[in-house]
Structures are given as C-alpha cells and as structure tokens.
C-alpha atoms as a PDB file:
ATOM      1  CA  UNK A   1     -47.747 -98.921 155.123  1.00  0.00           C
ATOM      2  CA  UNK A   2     -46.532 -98.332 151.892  1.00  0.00           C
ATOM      3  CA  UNK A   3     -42.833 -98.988 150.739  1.00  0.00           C
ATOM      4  CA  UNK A   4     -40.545 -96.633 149.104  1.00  0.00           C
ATOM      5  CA  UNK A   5     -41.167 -97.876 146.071  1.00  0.00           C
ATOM      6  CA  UNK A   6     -44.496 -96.932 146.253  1.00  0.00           C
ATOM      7  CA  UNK A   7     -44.429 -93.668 147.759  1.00  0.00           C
ATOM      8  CA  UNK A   8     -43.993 -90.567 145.312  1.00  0.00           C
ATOM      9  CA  UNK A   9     -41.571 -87.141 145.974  1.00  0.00           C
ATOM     10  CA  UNK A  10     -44.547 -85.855 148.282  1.00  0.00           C
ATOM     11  CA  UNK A  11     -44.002 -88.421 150.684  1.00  0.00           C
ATOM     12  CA  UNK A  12     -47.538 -89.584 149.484  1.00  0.00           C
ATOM     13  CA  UNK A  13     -49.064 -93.337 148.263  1.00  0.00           C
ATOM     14  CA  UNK A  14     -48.405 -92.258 143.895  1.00  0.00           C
ATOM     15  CA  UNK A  15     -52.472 -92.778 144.439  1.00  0.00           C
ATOM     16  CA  UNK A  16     -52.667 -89.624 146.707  1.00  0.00           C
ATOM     17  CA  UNK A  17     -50.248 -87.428 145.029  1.00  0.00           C
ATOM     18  CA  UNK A  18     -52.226 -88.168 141.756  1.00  0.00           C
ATOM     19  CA  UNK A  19     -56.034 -87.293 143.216  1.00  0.00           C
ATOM     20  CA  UNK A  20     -53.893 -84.275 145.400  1.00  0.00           C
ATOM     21  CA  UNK A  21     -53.198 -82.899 141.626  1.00  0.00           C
ATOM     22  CA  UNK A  22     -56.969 -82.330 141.079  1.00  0.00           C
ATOM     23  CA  UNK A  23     -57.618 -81.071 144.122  1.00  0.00           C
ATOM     24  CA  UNK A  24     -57.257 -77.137 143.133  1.00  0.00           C
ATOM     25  CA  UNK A  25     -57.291 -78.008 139.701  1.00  0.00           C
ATOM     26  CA  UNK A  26     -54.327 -76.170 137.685  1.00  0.00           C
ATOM     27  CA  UNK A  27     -52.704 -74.723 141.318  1.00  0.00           C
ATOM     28  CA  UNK A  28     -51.863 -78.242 142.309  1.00  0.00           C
ATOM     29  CA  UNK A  29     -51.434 -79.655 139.173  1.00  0.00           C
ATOM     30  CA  UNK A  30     -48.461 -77.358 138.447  1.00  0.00           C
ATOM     31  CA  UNK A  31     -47.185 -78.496 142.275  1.00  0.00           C
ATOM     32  CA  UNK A  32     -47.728 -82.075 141.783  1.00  0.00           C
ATOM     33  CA  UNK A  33     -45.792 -82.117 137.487  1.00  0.00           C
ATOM     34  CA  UNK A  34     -42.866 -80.003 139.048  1.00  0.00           C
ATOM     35  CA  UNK A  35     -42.521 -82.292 142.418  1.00  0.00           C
ATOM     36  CA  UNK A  36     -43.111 -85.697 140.932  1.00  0.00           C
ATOM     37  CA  UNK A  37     -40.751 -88.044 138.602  1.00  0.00           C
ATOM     38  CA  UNK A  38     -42.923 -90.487 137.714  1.00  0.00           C
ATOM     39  CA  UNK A  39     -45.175 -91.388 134.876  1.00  0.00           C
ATOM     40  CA  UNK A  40     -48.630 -91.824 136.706  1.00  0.00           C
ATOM     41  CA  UNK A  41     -48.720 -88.683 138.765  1.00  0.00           C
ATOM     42  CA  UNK A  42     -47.259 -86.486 136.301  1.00  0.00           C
ATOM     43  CA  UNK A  43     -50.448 -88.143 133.902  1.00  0.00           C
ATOM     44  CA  UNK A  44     -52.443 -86.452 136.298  1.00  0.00           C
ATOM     45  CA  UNK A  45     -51.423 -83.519 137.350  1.00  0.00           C
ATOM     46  CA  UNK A  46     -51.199 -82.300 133.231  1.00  0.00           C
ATOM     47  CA  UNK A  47     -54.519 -83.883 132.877  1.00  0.00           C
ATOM     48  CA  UNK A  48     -55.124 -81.284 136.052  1.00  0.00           C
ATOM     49  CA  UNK A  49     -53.574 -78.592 134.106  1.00  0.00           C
ATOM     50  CA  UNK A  50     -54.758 -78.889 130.853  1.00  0.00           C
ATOM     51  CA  UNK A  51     -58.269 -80.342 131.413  1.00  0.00           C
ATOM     52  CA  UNK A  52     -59.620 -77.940 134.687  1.00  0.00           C
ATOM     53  CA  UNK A  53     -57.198 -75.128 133.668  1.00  0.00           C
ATOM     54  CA  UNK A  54     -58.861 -74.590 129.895  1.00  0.00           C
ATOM     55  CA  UNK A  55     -62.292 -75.301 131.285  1.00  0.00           C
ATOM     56  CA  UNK A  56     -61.906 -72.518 133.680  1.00  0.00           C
ATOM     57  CA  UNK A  57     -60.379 -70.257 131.062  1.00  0.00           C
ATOM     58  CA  UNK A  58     -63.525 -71.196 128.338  1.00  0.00           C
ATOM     59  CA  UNK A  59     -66.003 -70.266 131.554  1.00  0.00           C
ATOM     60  CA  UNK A  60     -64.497 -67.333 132.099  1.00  0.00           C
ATOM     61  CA  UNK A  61     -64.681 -66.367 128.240  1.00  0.00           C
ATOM     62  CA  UNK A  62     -68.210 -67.636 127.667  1.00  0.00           C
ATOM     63  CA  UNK A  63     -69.616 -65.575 130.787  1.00  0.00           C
ATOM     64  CA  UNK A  64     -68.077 -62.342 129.307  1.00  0.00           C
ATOM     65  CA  UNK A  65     -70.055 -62.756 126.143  1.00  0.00           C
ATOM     66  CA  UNK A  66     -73.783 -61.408 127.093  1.00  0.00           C
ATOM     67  CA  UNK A  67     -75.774 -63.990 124.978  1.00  0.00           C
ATOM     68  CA  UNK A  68     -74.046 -67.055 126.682  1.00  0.00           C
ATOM     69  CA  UNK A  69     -75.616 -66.228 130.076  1.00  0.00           C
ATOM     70  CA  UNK A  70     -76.703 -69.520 131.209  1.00  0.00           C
ATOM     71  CA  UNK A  71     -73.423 -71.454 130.300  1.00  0.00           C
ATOM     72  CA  UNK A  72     -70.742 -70.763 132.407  1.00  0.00           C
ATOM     73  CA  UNK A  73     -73.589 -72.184 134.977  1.00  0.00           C
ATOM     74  CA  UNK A  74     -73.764 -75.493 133.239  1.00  0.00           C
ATOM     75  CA  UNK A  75     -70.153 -75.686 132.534  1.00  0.00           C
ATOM     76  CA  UNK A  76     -69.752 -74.766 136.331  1.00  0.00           C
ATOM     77  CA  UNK A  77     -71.713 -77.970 136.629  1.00  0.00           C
ATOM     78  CA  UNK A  78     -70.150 -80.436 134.215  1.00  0.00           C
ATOM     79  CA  UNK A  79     -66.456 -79.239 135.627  1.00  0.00           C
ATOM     80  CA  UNK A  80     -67.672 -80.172 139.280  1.00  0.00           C
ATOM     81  CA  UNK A  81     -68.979 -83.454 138.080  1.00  0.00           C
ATOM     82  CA  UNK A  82     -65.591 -84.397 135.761  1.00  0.00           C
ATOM     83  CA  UNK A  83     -63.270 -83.130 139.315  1.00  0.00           C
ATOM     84  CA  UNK A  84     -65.030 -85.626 141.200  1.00  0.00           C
ATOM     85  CA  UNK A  85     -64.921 -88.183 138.432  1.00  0.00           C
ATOM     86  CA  UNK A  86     -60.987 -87.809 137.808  1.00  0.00           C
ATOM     87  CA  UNK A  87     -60.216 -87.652 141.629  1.00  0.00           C
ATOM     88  CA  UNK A  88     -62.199 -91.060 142.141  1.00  0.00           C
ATOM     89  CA  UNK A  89     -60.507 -92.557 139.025  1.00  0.00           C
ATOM     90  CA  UNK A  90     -56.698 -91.041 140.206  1.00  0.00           C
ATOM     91  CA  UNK A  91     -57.784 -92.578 143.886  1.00  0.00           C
ATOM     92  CA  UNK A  92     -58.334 -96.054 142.390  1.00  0.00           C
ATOM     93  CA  UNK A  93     -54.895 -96.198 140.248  1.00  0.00           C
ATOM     94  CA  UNK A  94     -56.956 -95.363 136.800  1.00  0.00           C
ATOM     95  CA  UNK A  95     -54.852 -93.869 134.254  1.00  0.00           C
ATOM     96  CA  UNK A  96     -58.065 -92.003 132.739  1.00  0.00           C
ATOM     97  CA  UNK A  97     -57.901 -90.283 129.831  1.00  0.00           C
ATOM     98  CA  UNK A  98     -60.455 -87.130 129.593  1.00  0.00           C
ATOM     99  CA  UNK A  99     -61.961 -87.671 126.073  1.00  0.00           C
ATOM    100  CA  UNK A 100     -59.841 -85.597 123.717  1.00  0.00           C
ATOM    101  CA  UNK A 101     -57.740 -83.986 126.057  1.00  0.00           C
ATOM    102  CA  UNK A 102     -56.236 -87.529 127.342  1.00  0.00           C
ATOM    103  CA  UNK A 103     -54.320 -87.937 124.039  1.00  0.00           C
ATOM    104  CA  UNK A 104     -53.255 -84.324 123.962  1.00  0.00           C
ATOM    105  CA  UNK A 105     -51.883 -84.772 127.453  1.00  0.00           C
ATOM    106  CA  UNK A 106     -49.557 -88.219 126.605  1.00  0.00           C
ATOM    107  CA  UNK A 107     -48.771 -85.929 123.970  1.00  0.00           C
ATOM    108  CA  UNK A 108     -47.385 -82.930 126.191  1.00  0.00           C
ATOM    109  CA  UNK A 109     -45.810 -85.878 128.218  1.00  0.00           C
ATOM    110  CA  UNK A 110     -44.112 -87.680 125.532  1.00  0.00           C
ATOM    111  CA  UNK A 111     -42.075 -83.685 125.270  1.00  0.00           C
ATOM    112  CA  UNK A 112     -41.046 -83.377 128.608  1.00  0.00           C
ATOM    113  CA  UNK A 113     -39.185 -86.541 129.257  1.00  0.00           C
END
C-alpha cells in the first residue's frame, strides 16, 4: 500500500497519476498539470499536452491538405505507438523525454513554478 508520501493529489501511486495523464492525451493532461503539485506528474501530463496535443493538431492540418492523403494515416500510427511508449515509460517511474519536445516541456515547467 503506498504511503502518503507517495501518493499524488488524485489519491493515486505518482506512477498512476503520471500514465493517467496520457491516457486521453491533452484532456487528461490538462486534469492531471492542474490537480498535481509535484515535479514528476506535472513532467507528464505537459509532455501529454504538448506532445499528443500538437500531434493531433499537425494530423488534423496535414489531412486537410489534399496531396498529404496518406499521412495523417501514418501519423495516426506513429502517435498510437509513442502513447503506448510514454504510458509504459510513466508506469515504470521514467522521466522520458520525447525527442525535442522533452526539452521544450522542462522548459514550460521551469515557467510555471
């Protein structure tokens, strides 16, 4: 059973709370960075945010744009395969940063403390 000091604001292991923040991508990575105080779930759920949330708005551009037919497809793809990547990693207690977007995100954290 875990203690209180490993428990986060959900009520939640800080393990769950992080992989919860992938879950519905940017919905409950918005829930988890507004409920949560400390440093490893809020990682996660901006990772959530910024990572899922500007895939989904780069699919939704591409597949508006007739000549890119085939790519929100693949990008459909690659975003299923990096979700279940960075809930495994969030699971395990892996502070993973998403190439690029990792340092952008310490960034964006660095601002709201």
């Amino acid at each position: 059973m875990p203690t209180k000091s490993d428990t986060s604001g959900l009520g939640m292991s800080k393990n769950a709370s992080a992989t919860f923040a992938y879950f519905l991508g940017p919905i409950t990575g918005v829930l988890v960075f507004i409920l949560e105080k400390n440093s490893y779930t809020r990682f996660h759920s901006m990772q959530s945010i910024v990572v899922l949330g500007g895939l989904a708005v780069v699919q939704k551009v591409l597949s508006s744009i007739p000549i890119f037919d085939d790519f929100p497809s693949i990008i459909s793809l690659l975003m299923f395969i990096l979700w279940l990547v960075l809930i495994y990693k969030a699971w395990h207690g892996e502070e993973w940063e998403v190439p690029f977007a990792g340092k952008y995100v310490r960034q964006l954290l660095a601002k709201t403390v």
